[in-house]
PDB file of N, CA and C in Angstrom:
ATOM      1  N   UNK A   1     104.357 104.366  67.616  1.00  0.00           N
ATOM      2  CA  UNK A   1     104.647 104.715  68.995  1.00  0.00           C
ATOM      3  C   UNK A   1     106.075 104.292  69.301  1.00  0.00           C
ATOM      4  N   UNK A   2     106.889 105.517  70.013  1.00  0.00           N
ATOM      5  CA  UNK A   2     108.813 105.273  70.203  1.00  0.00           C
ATOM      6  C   UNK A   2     108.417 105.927  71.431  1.00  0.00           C
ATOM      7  N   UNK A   3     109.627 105.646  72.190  1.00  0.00           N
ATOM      8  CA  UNK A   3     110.240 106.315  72.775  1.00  0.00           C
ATOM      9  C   UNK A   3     109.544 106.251  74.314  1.00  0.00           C
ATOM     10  N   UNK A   4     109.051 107.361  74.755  1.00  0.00           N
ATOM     11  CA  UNK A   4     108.241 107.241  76.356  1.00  0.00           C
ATOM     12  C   UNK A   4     107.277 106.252  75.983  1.00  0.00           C
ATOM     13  N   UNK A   5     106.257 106.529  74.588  1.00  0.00           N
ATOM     14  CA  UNK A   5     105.123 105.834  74.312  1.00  0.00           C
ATOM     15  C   UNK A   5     105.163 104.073  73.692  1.00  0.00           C
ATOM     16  N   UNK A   6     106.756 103.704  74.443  1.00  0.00           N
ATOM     17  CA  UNK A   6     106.398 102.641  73.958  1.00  0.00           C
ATOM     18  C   UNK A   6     105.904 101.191  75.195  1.00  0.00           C
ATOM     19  N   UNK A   7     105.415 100.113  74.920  1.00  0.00           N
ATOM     20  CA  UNK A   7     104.997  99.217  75.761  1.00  0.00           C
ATOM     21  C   UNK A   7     105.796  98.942  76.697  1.00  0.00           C
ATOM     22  N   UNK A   8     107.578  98.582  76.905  1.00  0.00           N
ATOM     23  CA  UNK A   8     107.933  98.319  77.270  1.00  0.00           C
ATOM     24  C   UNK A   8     108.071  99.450  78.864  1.00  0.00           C
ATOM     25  N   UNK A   9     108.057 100.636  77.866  1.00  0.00           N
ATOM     26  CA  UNK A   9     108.690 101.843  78.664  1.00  0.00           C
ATOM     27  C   UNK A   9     107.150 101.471  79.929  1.00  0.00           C
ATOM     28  N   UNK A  10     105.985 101.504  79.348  1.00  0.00           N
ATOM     29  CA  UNK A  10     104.845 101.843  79.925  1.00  0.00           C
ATOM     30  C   UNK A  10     104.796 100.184  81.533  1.00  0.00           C
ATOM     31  N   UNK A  11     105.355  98.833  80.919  1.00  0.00           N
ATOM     32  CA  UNK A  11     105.639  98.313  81.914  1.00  0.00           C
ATOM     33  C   UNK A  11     106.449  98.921  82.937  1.00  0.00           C
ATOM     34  N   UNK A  12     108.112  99.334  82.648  1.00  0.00           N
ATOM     35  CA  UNK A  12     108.586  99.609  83.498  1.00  0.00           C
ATOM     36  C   UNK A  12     107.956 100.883  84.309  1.00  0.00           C
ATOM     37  N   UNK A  13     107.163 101.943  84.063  1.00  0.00           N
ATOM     38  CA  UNK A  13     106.888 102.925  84.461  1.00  0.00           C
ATOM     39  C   UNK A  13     105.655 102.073  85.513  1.00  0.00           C
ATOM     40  N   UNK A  14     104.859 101.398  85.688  1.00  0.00           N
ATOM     41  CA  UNK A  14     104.056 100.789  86.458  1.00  0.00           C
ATOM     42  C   UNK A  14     104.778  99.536  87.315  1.00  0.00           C
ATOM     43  N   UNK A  15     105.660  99.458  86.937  1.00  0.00           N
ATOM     44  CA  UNK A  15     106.863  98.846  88.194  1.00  0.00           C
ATOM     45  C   UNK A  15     107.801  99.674  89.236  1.00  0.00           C
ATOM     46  N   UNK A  16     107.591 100.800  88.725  1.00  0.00           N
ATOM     47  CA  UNK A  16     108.270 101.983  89.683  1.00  0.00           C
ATOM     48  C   UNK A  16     107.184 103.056  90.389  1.00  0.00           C
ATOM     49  N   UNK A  17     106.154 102.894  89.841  1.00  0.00           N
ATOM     50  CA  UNK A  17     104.599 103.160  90.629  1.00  0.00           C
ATOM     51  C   UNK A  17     104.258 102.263  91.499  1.00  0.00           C
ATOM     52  N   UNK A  18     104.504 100.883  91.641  1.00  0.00           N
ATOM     53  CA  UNK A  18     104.489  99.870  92.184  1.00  0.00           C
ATOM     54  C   UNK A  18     105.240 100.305  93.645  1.00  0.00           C
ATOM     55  N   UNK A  19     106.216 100.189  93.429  1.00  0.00           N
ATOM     56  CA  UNK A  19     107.609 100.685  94.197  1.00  0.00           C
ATOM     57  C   UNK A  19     107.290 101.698  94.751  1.00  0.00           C
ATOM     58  N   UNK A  20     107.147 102.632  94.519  1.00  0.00           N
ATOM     59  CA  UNK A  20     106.525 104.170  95.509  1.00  0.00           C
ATOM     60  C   UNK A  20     105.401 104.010  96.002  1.00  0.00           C
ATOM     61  N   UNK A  21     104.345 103.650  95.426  1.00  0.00           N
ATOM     62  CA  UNK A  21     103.067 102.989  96.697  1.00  0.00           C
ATOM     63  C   UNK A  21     103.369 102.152  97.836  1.00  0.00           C
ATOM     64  N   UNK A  22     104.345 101.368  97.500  1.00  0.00           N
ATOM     65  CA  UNK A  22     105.005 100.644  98.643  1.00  0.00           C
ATOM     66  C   UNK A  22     106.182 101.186  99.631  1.00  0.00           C
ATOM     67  N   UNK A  23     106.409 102.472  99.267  1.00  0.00           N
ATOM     68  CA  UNK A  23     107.716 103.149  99.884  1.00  0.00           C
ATOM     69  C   UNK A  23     106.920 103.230 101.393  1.00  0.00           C
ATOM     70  N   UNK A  24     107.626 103.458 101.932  1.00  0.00           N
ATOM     71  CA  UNK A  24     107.165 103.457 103.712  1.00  0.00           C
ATOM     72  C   UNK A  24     108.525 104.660 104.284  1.00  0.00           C
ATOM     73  N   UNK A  25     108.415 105.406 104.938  1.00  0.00           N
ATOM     74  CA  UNK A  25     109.569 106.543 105.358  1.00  0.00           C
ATOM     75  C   UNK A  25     108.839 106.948 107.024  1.00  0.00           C
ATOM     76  N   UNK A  26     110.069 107.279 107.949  1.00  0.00           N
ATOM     77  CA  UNK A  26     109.647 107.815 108.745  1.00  0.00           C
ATOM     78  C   UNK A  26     109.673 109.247 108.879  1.00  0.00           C
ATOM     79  N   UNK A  27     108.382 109.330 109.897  1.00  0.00           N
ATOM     80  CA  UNK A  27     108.438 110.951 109.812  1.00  0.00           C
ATOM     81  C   UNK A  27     108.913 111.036 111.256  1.00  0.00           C
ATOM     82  N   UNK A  28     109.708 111.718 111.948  1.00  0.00           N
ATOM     83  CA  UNK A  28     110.098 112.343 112.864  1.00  0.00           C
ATOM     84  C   UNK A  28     109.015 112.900 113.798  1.00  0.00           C
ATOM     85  N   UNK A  29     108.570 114.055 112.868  1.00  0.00           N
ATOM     86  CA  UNK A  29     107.514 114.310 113.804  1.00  0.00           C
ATOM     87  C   UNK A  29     106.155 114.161 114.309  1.00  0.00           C
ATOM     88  N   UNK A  30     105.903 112.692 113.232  1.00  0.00           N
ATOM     89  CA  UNK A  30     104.465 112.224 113.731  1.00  0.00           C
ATOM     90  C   UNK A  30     105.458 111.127 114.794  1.00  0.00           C
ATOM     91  N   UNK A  31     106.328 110.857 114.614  1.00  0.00           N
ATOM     92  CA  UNK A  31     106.652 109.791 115.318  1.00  0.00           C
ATOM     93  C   UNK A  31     106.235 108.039 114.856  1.00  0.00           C
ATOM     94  N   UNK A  32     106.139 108.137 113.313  1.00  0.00           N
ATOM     95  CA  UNK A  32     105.403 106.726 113.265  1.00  0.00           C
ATOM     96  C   UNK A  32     105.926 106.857 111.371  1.00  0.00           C
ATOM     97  N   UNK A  33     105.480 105.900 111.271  1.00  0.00           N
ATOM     98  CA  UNK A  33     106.084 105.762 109.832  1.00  0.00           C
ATOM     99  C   UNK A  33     104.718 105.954 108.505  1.00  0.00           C
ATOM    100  N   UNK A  34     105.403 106.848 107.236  1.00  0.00           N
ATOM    101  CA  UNK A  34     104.403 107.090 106.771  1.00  0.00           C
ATOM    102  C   UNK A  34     104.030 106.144 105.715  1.00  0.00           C
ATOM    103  N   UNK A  35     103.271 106.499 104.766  1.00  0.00           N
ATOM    104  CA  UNK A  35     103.084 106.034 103.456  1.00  0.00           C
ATOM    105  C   UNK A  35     102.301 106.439 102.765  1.00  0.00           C
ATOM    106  N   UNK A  36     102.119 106.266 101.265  1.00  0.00           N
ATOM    107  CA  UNK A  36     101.368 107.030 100.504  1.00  0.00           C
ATOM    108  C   UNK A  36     100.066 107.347 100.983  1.00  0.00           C
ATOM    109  N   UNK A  37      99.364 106.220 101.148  1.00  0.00           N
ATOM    110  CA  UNK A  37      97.839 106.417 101.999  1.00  0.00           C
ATOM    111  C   UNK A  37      97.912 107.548 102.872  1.00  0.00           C
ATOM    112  N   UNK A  38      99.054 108.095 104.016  1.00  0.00           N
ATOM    113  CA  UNK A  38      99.203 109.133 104.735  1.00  0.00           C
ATOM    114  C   UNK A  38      99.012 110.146 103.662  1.00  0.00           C
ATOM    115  N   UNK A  39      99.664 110.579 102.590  1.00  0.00           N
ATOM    116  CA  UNK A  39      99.484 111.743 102.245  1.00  0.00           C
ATOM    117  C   UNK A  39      99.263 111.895 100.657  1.00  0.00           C
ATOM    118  N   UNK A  40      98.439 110.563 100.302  1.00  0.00           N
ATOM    119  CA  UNK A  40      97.357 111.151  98.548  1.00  0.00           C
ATOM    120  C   UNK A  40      96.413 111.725  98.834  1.00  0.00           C
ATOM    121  N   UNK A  41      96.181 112.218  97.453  1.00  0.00           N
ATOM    122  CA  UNK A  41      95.149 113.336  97.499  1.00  0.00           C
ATOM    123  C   UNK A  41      94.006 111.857  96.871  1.00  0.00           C
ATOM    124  N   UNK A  42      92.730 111.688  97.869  1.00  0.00           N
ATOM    125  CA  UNK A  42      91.863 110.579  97.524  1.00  0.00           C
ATOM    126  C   UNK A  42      90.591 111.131  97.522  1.00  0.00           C
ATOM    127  N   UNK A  43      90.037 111.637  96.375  1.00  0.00           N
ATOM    128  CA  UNK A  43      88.981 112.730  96.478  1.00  0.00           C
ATOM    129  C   UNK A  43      87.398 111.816  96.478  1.00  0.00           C
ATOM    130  N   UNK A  44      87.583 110.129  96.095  1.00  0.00           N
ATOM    131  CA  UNK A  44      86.446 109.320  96.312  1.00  0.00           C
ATOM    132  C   UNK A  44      86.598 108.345  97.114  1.00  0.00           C
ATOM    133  N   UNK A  45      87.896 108.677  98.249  1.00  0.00           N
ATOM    134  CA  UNK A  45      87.060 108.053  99.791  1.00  0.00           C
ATOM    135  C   UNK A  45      88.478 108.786 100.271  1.00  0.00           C
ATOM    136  N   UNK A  46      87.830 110.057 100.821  1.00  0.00           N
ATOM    137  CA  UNK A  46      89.062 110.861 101.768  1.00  0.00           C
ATOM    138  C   UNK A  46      89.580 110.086 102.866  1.00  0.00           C
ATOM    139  N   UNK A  47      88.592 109.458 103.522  1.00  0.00           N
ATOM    140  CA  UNK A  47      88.342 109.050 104.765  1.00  0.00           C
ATOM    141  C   UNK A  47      89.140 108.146 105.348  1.00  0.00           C
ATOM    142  N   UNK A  48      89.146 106.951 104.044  1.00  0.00           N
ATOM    143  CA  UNK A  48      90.009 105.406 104.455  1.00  0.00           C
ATOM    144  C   UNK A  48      90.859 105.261 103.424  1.00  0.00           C
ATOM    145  N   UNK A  49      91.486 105.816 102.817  1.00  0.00           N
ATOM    146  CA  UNK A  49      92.195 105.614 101.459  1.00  0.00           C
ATOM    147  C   UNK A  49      93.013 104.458 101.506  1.00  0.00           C
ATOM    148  N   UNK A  50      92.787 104.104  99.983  1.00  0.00           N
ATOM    149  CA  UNK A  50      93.647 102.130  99.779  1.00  0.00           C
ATOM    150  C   UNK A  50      94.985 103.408  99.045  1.00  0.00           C
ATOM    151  N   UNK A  51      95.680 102.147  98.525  1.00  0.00           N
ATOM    152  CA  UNK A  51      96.873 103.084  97.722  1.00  0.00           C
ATOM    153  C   UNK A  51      95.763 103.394  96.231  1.00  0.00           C
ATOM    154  N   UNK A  52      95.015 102.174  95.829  1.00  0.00           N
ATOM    155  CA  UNK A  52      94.497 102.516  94.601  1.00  0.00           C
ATOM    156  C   UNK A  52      93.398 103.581  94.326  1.00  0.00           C
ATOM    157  N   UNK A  53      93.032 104.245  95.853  1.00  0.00           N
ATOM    158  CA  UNK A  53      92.143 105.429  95.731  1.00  0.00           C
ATOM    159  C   UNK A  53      93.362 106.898  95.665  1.00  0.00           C
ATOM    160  N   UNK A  54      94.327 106.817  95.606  1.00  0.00           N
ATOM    161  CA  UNK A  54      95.182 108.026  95.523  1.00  0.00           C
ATOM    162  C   UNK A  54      94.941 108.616  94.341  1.00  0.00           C
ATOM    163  N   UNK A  55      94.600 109.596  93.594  1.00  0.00           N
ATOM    164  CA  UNK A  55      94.605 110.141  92.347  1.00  0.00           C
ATOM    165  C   UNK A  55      96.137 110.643  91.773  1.00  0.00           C
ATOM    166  N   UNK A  56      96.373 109.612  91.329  1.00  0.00           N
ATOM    167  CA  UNK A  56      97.797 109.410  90.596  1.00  0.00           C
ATOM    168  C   UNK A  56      97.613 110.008  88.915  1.00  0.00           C
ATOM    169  N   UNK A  57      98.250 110.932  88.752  1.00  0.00           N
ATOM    170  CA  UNK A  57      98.284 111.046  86.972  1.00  0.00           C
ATOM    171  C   UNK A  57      99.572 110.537  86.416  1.00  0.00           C
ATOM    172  N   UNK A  58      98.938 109.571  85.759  1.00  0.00           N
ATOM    173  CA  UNK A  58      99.952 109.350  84.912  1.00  0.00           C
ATOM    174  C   UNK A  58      98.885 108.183  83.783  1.00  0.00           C
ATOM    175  N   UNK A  59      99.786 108.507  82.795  1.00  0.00           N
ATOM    176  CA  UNK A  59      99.508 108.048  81.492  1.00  0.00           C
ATOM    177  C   UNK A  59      98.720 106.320  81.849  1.00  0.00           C
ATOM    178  N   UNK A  60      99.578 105.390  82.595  1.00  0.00           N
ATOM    179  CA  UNK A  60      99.043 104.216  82.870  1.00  0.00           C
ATOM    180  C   UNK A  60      97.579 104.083  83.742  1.00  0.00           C
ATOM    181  N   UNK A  61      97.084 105.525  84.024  1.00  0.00           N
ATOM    182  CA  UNK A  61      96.144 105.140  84.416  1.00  0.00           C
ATOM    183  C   UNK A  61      94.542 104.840  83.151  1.00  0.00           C
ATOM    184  N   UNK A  62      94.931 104.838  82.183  1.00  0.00           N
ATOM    185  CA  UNK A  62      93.994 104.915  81.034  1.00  0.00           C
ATOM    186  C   UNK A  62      93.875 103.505  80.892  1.00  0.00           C
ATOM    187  N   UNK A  63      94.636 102.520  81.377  1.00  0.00           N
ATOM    188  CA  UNK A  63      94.828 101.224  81.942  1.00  0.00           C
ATOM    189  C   UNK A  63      94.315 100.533  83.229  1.00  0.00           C
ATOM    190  N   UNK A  64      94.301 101.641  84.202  1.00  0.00           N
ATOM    191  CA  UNK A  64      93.837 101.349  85.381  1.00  0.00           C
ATOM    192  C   UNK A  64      94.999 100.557  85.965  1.00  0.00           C
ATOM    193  N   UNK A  65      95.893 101.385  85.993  1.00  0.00           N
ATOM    194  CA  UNK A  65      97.771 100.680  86.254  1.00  0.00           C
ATOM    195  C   UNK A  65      97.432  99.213  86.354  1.00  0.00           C
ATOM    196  N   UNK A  66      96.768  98.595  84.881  1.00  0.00           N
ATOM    197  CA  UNK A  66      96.674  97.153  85.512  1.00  0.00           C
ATOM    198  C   UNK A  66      97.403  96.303  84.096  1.00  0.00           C
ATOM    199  N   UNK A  67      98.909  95.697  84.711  1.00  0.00           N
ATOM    200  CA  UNK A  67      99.241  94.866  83.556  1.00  0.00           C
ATOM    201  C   UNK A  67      98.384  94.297  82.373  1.00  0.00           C
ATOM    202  N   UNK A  68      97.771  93.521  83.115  1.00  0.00           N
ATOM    203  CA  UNK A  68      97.177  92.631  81.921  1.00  0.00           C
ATOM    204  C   UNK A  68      95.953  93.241  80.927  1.00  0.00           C
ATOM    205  N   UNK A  69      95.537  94.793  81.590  1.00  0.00           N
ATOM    206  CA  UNK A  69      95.408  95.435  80.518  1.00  0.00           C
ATOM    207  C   UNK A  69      96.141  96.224  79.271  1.00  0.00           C
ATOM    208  N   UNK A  70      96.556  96.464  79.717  1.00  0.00           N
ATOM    209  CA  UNK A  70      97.996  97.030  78.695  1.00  0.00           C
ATOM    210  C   UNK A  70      98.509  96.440  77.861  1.00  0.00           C
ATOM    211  N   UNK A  71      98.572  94.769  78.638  1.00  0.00           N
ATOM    212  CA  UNK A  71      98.670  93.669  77.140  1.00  0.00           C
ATOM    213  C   UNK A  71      97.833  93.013  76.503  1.00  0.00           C
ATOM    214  N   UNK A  72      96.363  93.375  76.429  1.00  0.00           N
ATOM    215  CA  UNK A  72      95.130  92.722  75.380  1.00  0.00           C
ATOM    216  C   UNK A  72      95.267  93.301  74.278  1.00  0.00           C
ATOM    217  N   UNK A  73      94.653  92.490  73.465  1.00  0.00           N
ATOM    218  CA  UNK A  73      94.490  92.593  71.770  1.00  0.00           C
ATOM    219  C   UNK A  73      93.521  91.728  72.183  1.00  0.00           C
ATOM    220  N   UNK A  74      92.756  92.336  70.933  1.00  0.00           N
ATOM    221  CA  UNK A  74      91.536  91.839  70.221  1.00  0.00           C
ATOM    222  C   UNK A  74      91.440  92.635  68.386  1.00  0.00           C
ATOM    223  N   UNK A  75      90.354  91.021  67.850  1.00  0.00           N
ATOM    224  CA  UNK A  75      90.389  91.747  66.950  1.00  0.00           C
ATOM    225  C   UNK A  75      89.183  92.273  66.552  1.00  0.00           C
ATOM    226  N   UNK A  76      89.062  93.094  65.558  1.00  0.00           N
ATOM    227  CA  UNK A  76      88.189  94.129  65.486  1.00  0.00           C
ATOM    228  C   UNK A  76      87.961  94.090  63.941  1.00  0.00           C
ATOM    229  N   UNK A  77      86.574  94.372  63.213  1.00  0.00           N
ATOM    230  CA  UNK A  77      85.900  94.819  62.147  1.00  0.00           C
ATOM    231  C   UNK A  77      85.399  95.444  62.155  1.00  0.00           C
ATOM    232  N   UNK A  78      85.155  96.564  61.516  1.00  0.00           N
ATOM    233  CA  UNK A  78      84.340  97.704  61.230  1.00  0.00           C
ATOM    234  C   UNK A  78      84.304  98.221  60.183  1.00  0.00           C
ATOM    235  N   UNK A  79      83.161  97.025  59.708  1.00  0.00           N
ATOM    236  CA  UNK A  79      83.100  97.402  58.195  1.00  0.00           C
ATOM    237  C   UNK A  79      83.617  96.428  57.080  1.00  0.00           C
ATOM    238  N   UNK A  80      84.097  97.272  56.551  1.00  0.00           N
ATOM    239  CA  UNK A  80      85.098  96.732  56.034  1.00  0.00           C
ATOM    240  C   UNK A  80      86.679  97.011  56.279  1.00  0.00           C
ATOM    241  N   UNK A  81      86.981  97.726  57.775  1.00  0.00           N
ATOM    242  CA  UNK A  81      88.429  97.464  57.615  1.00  0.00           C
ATOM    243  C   UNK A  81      88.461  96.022  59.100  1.00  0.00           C
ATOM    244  N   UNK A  82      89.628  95.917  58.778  1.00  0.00           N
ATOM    245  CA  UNK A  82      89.618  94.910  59.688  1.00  0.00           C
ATOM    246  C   UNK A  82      91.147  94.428  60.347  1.00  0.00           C
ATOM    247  N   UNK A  83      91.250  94.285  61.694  1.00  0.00           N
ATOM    248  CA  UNK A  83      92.636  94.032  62.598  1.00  0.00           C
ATOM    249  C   UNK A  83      92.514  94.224  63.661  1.00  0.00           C
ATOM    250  N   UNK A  84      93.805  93.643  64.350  1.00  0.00           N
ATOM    251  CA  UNK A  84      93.957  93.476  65.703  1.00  0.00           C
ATOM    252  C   UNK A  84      94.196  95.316  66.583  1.00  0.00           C
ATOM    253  N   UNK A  85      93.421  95.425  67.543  1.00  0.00           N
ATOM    254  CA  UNK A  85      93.543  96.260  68.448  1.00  0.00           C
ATOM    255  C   UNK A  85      94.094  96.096  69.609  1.00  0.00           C
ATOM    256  N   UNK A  86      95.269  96.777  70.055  1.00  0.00           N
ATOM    257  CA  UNK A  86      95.469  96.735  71.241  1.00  0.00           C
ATOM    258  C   UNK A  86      95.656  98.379  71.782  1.00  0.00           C
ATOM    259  N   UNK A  87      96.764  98.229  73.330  1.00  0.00           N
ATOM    260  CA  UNK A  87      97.032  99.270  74.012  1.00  0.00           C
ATOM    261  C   UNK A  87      96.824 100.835  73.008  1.00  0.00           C
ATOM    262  N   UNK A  88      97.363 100.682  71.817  1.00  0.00           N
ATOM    263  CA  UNK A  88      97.788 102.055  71.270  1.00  0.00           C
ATOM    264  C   UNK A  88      96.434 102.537  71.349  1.00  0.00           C
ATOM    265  N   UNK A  89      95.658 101.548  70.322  1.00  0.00           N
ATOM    266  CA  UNK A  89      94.125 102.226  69.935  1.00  0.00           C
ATOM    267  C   UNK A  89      93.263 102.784  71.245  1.00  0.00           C
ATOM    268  N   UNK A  90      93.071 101.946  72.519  1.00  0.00           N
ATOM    269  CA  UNK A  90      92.459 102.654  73.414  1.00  0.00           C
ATOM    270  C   UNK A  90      93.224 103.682  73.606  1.00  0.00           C
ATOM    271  N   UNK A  91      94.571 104.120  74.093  1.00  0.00           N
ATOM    272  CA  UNK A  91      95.107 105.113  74.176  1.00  0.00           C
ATOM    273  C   UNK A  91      94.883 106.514  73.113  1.00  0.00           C
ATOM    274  N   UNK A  92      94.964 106.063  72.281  1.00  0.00           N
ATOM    275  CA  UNK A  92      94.673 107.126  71.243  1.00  0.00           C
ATOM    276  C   UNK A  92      93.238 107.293  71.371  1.00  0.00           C
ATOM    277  N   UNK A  93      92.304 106.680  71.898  1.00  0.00           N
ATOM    278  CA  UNK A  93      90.833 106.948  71.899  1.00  0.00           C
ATOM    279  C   UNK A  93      90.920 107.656  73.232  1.00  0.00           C
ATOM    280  N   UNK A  94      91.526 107.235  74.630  1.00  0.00           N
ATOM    281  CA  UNK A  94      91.740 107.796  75.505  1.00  0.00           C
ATOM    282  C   UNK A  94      91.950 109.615  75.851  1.00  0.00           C
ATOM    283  N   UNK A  95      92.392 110.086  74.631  1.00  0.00           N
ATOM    284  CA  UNK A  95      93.415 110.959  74.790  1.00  0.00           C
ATOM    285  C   UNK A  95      92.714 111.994  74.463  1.00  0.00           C
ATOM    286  N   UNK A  96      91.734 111.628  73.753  1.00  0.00           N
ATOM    287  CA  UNK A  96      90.192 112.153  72.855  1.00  0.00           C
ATOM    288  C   UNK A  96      89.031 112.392  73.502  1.00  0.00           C
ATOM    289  N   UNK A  97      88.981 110.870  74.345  1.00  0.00           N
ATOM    290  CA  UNK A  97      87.703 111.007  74.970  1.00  0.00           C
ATOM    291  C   UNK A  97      88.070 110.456  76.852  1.00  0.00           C
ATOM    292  N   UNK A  98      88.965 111.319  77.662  1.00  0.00           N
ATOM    293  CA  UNK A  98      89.171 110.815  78.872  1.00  0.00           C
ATOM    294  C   UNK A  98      87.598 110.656  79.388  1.00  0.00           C
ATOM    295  N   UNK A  99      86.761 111.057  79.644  1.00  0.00           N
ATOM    296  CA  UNK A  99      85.522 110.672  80.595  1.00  0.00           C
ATOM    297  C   UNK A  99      84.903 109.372  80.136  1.00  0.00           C
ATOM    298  N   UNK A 100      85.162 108.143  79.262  1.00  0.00           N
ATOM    299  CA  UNK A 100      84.917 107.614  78.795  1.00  0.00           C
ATOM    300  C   UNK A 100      84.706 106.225  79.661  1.00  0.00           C
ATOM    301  N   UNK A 101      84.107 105.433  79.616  1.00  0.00           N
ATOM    302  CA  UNK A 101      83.308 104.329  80.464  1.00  0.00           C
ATOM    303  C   UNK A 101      83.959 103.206  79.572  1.00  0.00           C
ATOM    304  N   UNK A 102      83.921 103.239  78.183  1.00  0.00           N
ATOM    305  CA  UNK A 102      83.959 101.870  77.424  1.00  0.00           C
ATOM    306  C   UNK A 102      84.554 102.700  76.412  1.00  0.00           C
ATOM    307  N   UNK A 103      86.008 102.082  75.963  1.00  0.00           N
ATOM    308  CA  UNK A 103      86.033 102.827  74.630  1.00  0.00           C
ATOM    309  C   UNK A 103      85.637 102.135  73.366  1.00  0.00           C
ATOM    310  N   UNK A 104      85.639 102.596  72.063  1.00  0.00           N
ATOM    311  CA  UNK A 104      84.901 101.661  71.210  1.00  0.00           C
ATOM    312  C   UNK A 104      85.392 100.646  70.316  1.00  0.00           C
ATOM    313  N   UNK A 105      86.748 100.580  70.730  1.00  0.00           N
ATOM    314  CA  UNK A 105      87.385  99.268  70.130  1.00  0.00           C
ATOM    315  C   UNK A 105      86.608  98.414  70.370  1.00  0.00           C
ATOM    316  N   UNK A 106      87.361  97.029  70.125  1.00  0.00           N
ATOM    317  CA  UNK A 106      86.864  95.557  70.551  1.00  0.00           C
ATOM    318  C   UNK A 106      87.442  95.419  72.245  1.00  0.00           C
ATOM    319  N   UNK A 107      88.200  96.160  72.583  1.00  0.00           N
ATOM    320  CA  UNK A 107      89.026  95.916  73.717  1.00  0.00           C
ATOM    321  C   UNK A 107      88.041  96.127  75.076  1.00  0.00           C
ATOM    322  N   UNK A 108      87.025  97.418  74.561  1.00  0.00           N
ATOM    323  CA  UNK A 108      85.871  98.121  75.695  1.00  0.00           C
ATOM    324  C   UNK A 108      86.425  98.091  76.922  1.00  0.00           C
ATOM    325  N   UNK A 109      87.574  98.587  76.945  1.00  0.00           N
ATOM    326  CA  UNK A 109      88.235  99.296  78.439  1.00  0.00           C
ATOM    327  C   UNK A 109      87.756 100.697  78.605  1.00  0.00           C
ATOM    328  N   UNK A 110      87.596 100.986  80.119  1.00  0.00           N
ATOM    329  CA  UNK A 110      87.260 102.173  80.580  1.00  0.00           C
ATOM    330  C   UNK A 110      89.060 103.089  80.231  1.00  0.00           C
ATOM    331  N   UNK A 111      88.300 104.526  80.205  1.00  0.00           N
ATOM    332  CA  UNK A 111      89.218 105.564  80.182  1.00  0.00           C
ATOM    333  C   UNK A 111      89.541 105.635  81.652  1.00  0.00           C
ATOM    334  N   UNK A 112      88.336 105.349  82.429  1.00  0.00           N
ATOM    335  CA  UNK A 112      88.729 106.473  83.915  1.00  0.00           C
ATOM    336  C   UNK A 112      89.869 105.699  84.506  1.00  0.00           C
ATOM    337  N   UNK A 113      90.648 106.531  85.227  1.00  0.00           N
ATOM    338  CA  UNK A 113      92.035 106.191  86.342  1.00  0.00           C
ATOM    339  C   UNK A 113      91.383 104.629  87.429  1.00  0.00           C
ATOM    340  N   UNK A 114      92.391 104.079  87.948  1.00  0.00           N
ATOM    341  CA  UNK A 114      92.543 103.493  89.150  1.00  0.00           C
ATOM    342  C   UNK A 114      90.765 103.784  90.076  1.00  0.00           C
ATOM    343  N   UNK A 115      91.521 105.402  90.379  1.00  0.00           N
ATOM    344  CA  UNK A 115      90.653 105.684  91.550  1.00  0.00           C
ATOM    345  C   UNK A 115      89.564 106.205  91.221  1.00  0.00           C
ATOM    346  N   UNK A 116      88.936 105.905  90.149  1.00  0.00           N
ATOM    347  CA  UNK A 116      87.831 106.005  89.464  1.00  0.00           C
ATOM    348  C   UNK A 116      87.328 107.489  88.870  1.00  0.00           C
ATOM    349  N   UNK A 117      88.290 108.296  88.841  1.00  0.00           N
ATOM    350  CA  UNK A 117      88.181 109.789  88.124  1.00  0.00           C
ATOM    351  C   UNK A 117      88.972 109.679  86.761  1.00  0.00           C
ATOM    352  N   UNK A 118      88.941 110.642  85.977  1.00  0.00           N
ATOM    353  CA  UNK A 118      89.234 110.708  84.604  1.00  0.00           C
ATOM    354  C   UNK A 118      90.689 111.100  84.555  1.00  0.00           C
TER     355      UNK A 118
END
């Protein structure tokens, strides 16, 4: 993994997701100031939306834009092969199986997004 797909890139990209959930702008013609909650698309709670119910695509959500997932390892046997798993392997299982609850590393992170869709 280079380039977009690498760890570092994938921190900074959830520090600038960070940053735009938090952007705040006024609108003129509501007269009041907006923010993301004003206008994500939140298809599992239309009603009261947090920022983390917005259906955001992006790659970090196979993480659940959550640091300290992105940086686990564990290690893993199967069988007879044997080593440490981290970010790549769920990702690459991710990519295969998005509707996924638990993937089957040692790591058993969910596939689904943030806002709890795939």
């Amino acid at each position: 993994f280079s380039g977009v797909l690498a760890q570092d890139v994938l921190r900074a990209l959830l520090e600038l997701q960070d940053a735009l959930a938090g952007a705040v702008a006024w609108a003129p013609a509501a007269g009041r100031n907006v923010t993301l909650r004003d206008v994500c698309y939140a298809p599992l709670n239309p009603a009261e939306p947090g920022v983390g119910d917005c259906a955001v695509s992006s790659v970090t959500q196979y993480f659940q834009n959550n640091r300290s997932r992105l940086a686990l390892t564990a290690w893993q046997q199967d069988g007879k092969e044997q080593g440490t798993v981290d970010w790549r392997d769920h990702l690459m299982y991710c990519v295969s199986s998005p509707l996924s609850f638990k993937d089957i590393t040692a790591l058993e992170l969910s596939c689904m997004a943030e806002y709890g869709g795939p």
